[in-house]
C-alpha atoms as a PDB file:
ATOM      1  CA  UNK A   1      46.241  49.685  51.194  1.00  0.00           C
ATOM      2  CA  UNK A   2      46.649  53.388  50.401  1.00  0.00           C
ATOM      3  CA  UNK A   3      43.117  54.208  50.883  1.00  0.00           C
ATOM      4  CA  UNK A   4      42.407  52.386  54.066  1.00  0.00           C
ATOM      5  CA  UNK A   5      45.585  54.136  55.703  1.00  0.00           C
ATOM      6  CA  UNK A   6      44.606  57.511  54.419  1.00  0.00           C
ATOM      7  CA  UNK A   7      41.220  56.626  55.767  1.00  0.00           C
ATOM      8  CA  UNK A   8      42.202  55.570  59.137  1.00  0.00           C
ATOM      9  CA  UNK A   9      40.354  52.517  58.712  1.00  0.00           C
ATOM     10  CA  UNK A  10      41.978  49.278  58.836  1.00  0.00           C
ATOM     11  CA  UNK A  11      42.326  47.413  54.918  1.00  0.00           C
ATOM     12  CA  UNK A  12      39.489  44.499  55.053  1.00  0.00           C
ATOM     13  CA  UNK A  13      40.153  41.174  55.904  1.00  0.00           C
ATOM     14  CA  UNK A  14      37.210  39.542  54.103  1.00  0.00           C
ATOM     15  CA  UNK A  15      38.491  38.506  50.541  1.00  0.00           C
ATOM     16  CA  UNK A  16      35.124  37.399  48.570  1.00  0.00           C
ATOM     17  CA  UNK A  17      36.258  34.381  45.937  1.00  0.00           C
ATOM     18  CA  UNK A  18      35.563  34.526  42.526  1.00  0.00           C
ATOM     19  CA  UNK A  19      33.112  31.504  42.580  1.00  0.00           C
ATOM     20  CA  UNK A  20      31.135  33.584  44.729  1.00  0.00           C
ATOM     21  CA  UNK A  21      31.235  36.465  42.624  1.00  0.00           C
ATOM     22  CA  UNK A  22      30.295  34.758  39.585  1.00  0.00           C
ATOM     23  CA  UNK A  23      27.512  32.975  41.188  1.00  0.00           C
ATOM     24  CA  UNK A  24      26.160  36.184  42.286  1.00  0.00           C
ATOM     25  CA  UNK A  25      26.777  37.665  38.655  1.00  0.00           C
ATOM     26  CA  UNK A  26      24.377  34.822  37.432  1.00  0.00           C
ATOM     27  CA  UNK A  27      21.784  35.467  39.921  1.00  0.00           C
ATOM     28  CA  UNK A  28      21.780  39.372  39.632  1.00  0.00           C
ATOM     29  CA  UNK A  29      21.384  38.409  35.394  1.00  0.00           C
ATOM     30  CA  UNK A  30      18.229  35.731  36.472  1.00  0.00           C
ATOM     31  CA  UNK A  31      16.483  38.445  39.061  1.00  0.00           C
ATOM     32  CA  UNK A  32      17.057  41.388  36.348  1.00  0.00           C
ATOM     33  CA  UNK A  33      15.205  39.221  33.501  1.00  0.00           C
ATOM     34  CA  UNK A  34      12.468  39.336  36.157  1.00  0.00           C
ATOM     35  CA  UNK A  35      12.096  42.672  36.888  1.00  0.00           C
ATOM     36  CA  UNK A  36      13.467  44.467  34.126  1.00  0.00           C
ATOM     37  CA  UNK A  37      15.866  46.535  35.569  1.00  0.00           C
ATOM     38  CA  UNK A  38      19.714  46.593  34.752  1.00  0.00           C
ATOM     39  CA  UNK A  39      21.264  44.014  36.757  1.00  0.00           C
ATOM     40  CA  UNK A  40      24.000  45.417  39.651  1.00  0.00           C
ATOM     41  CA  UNK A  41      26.976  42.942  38.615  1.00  0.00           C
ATOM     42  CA  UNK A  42      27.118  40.647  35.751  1.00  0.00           C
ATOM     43  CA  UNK A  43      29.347  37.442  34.668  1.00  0.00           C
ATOM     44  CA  UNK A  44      31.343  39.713  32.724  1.00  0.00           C
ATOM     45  CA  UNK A  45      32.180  42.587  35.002  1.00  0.00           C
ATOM     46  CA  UNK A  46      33.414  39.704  37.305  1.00  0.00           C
ATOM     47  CA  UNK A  47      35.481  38.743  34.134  1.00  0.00           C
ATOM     48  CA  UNK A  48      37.114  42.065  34.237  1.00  0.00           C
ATOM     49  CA  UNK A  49      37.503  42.790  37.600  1.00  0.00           C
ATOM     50  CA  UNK A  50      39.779  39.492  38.247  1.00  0.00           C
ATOM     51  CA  UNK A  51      42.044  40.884  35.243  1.00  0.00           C
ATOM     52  CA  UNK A  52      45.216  42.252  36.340  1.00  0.00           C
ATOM     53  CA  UNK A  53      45.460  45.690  34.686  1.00  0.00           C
ATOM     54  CA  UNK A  54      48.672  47.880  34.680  1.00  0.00           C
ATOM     55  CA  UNK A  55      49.326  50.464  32.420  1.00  0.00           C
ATOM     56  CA  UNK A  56      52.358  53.006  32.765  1.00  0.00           C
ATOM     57  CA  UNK A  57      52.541  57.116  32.053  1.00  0.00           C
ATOM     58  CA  UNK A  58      56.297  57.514  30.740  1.00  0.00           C
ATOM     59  CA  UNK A  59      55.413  57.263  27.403  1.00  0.00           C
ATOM     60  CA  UNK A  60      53.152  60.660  28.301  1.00  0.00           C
ATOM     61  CA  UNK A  61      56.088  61.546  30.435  1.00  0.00           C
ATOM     62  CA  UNK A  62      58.566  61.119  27.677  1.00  0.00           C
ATOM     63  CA  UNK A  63      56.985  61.814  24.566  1.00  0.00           C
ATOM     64  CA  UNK A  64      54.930  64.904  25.924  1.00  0.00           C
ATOM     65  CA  UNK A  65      56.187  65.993  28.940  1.00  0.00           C
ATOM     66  CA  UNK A  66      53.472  65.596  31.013  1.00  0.00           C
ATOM     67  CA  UNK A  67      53.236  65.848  34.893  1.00  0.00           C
ATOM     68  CA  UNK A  68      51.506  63.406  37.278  1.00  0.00           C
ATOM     69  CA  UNK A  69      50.425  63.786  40.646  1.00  0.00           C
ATOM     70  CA  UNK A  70      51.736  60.688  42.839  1.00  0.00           C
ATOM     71  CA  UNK A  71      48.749  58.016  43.738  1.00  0.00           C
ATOM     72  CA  UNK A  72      49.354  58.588  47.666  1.00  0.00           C
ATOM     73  CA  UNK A  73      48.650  62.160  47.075  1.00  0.00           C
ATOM     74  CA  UNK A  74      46.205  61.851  44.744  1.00  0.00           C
ATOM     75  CA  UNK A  75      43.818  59.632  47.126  1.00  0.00           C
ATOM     76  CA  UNK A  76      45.041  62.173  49.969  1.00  0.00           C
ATOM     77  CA  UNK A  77      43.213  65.453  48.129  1.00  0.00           C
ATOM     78  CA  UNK A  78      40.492  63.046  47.160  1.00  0.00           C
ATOM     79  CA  UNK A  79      39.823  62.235  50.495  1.00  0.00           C
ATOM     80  CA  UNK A  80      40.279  65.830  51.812  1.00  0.00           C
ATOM     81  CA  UNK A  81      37.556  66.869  49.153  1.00  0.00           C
ATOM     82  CA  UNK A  82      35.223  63.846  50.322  1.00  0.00           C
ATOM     83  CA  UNK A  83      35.838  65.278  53.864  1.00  0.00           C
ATOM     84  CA  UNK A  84      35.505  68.997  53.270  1.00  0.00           C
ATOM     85  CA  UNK A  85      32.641  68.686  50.987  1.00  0.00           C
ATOM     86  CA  UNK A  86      30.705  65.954  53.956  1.00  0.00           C
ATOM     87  CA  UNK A  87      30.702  63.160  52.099  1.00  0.00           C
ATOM     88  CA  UNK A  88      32.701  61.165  54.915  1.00  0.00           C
END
């Protein structure tokens, strides 16, 4: 995991099924009717999160000749910033 190593933390070993999520979804939905506030997670964010999702840049890359920053380095100036501004 590119974060975790970038981090200096190790990746986490705790994988959370997707029963679990989805029951949690549900009860997030039943305590929001309650109290009328927005609820945290909901059966359909779980629905998207378990999607696999992969999209590619060459047709920017091709087509307009645009220039991206590699994801390593990307989450390595992210984390700088974090660091340099105190958020970590």
């Amino acid at each position: 995991n590119i974060v975790a190593k970038t981090l200096g933390k190790e990746e986490p070993k705790i994988r959370i099924p997707n029963w679990f999520l989805v029951l949690a979804a549900n009860i997030f939905v039943l305590i929001s009717f309650f109290n009328k506030k927005k609820p945290k997670l909901t059966p359909a964010m779980v629905k998207f999160f378990q999607l696999y999702l992969h999209y590619s840049n060459e047709k920017a890359r091709r087509e307009l000749g645009m220039q991206f920053t590699p994801f390593k380095k990307s989450i390595e100036k992210q984390v700088a910033w974090y660091r340099a501004n105190e958020y970590l």
